[in-house]
PDB file of N, CA and C in Angstrom:
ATOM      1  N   UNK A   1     -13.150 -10.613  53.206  1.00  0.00           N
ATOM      2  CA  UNK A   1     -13.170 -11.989  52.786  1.00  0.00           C
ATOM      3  C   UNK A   1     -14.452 -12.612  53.306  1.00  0.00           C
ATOM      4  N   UNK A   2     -15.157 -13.304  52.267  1.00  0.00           N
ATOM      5  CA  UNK A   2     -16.420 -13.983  52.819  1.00  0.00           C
ATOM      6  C   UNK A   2     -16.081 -15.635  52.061  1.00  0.00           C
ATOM      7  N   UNK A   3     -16.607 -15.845  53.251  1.00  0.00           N
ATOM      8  CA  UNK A   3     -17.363 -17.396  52.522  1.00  0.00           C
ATOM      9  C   UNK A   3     -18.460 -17.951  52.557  1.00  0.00           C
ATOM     10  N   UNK A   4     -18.501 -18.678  51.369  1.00  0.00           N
ATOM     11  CA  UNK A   4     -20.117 -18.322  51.112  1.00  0.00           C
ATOM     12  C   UNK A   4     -20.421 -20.443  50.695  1.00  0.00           C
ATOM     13  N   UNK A   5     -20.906 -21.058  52.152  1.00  0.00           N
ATOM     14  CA  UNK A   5     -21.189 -22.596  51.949  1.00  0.00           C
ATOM     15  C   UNK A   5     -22.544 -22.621  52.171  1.00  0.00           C
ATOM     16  N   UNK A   6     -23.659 -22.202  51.470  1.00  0.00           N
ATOM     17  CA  UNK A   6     -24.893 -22.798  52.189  1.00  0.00           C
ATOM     18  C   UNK A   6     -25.483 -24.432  52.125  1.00  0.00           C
ATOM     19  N   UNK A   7     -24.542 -24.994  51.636  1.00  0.00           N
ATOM     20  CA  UNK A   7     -25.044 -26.233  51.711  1.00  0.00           C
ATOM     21  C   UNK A   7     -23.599 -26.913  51.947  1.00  0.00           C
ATOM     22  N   UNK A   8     -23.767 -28.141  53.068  1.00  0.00           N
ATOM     23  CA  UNK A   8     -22.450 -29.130  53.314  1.00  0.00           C
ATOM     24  C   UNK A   8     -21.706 -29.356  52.040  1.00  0.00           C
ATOM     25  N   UNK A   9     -22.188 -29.935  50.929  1.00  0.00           N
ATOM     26  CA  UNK A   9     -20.965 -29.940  50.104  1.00  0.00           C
ATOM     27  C   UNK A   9     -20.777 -28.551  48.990  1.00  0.00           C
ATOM     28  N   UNK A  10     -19.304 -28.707  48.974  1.00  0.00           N
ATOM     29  CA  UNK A  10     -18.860 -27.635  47.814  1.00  0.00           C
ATOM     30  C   UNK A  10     -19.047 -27.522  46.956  1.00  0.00           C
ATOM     31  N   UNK A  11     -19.315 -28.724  46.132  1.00  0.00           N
ATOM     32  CA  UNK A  11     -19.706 -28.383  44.758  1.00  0.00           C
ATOM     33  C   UNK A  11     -21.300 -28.274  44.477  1.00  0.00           C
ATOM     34  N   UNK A  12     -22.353 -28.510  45.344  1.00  0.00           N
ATOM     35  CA  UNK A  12     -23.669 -28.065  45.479  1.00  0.00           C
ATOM     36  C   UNK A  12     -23.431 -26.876  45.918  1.00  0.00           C
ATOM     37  N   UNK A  13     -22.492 -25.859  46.635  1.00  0.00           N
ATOM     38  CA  UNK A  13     -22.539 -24.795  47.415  1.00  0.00           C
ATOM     39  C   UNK A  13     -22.215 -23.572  45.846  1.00  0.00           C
ATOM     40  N   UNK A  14     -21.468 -24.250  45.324  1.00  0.00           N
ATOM     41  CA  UNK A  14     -20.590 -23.240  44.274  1.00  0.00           C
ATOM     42  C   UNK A  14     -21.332 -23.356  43.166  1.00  0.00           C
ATOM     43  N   UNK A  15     -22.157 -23.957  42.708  1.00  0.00           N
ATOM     44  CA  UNK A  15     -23.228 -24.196  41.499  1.00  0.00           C
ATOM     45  C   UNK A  15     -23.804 -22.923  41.612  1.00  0.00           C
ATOM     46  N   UNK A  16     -24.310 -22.482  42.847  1.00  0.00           N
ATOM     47  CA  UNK A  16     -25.169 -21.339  43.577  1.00  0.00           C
ATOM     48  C   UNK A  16     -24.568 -19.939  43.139  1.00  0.00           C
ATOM     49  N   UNK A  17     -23.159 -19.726  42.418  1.00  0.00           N
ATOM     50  CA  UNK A  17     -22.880 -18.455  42.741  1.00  0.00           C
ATOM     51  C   UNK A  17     -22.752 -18.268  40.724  1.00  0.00           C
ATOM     52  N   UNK A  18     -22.753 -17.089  40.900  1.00  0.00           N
ATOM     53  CA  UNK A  18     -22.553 -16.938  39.356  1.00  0.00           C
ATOM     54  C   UNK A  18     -21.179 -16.589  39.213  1.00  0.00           C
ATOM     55  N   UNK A  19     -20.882 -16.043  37.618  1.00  0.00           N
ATOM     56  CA  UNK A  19     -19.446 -16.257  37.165  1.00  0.00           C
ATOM     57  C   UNK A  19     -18.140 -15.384  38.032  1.00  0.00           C
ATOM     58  N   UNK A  20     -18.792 -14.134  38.558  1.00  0.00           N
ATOM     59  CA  UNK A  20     -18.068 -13.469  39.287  1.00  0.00           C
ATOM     60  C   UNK A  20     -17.519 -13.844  40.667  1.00  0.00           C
ATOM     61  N   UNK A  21     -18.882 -14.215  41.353  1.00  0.00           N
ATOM     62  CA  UNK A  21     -18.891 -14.847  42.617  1.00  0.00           C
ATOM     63  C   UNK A  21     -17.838 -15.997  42.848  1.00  0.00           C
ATOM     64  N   UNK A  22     -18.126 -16.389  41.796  1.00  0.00           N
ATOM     65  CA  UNK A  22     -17.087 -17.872  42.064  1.00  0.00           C
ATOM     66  C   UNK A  22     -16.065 -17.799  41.601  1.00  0.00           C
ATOM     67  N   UNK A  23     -15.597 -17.011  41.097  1.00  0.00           N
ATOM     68  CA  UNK A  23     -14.409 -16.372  40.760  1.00  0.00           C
ATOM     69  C   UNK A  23     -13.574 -15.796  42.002  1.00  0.00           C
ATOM     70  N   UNK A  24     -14.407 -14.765  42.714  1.00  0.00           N
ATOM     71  CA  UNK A  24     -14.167 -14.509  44.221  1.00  0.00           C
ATOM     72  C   UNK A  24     -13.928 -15.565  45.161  1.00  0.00           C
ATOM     73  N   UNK A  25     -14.619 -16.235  45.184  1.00  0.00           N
ATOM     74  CA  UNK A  25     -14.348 -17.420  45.966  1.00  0.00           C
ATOM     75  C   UNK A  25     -13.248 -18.105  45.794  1.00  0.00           C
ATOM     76  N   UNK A  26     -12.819 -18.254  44.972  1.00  0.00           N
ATOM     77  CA  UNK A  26     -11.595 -19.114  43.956  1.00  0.00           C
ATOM     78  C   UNK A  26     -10.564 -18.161  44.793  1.00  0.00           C
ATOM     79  N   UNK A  27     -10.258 -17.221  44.563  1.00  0.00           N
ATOM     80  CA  UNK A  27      -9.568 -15.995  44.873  1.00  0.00           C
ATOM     81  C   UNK A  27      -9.589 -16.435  46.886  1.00  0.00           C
ATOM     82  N   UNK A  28      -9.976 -16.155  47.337  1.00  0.00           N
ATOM     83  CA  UNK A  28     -10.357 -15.944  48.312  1.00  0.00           C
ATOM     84  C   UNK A  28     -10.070 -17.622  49.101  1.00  0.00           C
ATOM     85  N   UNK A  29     -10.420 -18.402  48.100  1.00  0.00           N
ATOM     86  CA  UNK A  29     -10.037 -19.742  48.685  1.00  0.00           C
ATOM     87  C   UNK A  29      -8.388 -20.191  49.040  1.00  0.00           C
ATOM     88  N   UNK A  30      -7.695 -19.447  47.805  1.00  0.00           N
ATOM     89  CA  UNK A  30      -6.296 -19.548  47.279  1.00  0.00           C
ATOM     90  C   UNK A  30      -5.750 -18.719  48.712  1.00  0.00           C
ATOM     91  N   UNK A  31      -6.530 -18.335  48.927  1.00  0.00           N
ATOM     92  CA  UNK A  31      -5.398 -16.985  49.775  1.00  0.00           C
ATOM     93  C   UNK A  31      -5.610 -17.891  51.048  1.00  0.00           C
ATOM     94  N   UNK A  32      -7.188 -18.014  51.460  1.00  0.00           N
ATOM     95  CA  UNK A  32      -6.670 -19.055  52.806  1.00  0.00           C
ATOM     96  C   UNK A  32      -5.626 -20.155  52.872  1.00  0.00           C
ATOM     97  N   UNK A  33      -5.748 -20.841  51.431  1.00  0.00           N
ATOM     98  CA  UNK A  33      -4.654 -22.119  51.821  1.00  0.00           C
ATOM     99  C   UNK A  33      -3.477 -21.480  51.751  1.00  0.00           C
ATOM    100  N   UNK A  34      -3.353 -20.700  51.262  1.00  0.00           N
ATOM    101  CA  UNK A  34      -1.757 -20.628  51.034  1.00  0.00           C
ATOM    102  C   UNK A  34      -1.475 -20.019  52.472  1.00  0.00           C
ATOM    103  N   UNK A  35      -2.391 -19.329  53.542  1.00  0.00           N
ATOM    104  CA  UNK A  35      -1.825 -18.871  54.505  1.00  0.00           C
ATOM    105  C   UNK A  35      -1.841 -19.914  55.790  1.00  0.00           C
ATOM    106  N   UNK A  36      -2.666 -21.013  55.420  1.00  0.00           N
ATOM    107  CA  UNK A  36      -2.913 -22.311  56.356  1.00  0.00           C
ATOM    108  C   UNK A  36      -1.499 -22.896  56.283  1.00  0.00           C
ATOM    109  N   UNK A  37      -1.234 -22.718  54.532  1.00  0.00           N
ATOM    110  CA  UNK A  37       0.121 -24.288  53.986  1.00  0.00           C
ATOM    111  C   UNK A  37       1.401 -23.744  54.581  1.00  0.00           C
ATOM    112  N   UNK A  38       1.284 -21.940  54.939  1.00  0.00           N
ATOM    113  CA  UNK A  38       2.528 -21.483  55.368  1.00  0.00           C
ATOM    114  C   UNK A  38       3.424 -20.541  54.014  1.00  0.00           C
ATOM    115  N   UNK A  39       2.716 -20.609  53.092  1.00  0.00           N
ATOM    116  CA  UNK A  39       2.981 -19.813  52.101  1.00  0.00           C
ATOM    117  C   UNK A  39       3.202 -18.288  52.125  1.00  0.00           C
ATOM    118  N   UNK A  40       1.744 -17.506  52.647  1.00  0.00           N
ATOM    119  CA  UNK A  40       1.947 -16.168  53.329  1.00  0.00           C
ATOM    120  C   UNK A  40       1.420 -15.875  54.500  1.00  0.00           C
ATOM    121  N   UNK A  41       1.658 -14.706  55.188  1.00  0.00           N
ATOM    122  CA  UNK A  41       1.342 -14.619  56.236  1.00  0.00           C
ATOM    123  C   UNK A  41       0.417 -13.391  56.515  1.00  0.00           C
ATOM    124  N   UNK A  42      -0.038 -12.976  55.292  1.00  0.00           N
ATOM    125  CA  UNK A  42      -1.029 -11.863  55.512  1.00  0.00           C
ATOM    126  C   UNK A  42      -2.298 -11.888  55.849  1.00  0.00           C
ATOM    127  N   UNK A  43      -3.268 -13.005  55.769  1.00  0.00           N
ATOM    128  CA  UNK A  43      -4.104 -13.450  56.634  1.00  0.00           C
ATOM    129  C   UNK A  43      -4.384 -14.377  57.257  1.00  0.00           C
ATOM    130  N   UNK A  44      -3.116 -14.368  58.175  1.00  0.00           N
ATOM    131  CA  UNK A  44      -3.104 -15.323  59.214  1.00  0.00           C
ATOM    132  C   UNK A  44      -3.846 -15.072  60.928  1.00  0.00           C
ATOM    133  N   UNK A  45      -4.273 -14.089  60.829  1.00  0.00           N
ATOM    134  CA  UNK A  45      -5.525 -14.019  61.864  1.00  0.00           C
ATOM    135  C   UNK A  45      -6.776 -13.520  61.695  1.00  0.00           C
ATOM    136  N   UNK A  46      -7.160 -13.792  60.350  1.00  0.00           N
ATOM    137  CA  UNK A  46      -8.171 -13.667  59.707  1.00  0.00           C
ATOM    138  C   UNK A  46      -9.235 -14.660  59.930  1.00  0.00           C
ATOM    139  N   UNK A  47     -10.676 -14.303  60.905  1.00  0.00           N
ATOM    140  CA  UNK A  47     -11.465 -15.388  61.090  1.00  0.00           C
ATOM    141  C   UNK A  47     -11.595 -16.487  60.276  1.00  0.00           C
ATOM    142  N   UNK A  48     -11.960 -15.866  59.163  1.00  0.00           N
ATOM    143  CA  UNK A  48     -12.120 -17.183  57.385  1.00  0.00           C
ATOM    144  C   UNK A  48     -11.153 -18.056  57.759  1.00  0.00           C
ATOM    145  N   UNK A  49      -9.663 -17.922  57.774  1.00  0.00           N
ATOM    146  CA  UNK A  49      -8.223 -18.837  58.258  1.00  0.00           C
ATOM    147  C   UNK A  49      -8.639 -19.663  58.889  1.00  0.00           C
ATOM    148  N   UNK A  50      -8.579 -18.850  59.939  1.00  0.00           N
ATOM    149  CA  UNK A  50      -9.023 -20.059  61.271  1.00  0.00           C
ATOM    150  C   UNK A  50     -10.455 -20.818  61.281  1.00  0.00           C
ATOM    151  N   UNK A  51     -11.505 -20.416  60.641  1.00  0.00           N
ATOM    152  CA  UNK A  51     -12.195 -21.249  60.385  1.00  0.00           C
ATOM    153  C   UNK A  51     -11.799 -22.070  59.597  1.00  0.00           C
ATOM    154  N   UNK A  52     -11.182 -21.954  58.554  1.00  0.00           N
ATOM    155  CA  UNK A  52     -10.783 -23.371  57.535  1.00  0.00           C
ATOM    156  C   UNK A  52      -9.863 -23.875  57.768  1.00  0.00           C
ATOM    157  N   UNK A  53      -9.366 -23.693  58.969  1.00  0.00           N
ATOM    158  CA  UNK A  53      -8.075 -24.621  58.958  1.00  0.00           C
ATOM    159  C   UNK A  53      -7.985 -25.799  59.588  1.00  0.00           C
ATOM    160  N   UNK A  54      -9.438 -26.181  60.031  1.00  0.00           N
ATOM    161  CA  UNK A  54      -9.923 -27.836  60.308  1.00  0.00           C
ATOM    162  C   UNK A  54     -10.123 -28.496  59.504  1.00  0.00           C
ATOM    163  N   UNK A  55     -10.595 -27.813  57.872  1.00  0.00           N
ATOM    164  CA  UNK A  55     -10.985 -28.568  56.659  1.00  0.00           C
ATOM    165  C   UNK A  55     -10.096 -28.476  55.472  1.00  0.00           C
ATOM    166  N   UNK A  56      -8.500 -28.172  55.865  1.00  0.00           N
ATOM    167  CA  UNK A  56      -7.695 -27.943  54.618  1.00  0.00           C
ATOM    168  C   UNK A  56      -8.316 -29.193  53.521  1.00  0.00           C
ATOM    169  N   UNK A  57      -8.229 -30.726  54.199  1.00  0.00           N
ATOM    170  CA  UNK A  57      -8.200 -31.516  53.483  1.00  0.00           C
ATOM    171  C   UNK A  57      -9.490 -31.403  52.232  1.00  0.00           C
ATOM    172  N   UNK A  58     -10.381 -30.681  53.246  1.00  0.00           N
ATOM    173  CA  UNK A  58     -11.793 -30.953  52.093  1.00  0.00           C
ATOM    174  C   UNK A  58     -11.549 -29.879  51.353  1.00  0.00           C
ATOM    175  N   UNK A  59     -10.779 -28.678  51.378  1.00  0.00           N
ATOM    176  CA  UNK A  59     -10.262 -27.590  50.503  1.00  0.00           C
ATOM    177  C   UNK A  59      -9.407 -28.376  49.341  1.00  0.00           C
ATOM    178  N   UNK A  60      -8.551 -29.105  49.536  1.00  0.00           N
ATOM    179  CA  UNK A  60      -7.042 -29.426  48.871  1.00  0.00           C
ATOM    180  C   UNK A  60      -8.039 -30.504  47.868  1.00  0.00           C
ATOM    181  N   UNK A  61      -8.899 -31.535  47.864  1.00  0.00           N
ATOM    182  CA  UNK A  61      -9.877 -32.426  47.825  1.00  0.00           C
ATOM    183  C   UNK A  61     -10.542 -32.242  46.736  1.00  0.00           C
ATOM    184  N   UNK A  62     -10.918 -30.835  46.988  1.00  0.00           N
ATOM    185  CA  UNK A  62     -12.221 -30.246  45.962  1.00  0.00           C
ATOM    186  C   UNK A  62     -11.918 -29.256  45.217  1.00  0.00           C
TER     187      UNK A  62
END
């Protein structure tokens, strides 16, 4: 799992990736929240997790 923000906001960050990439990301985004919201528990000690789990709101947001 990667994440990929080179710039503070998301939607300047995701312009950056092409159709696949951001597709991955999408993917990859879904799986953190749902393991933040309590949904699953398969990457729940997954660095990515715990890094985003100060910014659900700007996840849920955008």
């Amino acid at each position: 799992m990667q994440t990929f923000l080179p710039f503070p906001n998301f939607h300047k960050s995701l312009s950056c990736l092409d159709y696949k990439r951001l597709g991955n990301q999408r993917s990859e985004a879904l799986i953190i929240l749902k393991t933040i919201t309590g949904n699953s528990l398969g990457w729940i000690n997954h660095p990515a997790v715990k890094m985003c789990t100060c910014c659900i709101n700007d996840m849920i947001k955008n």
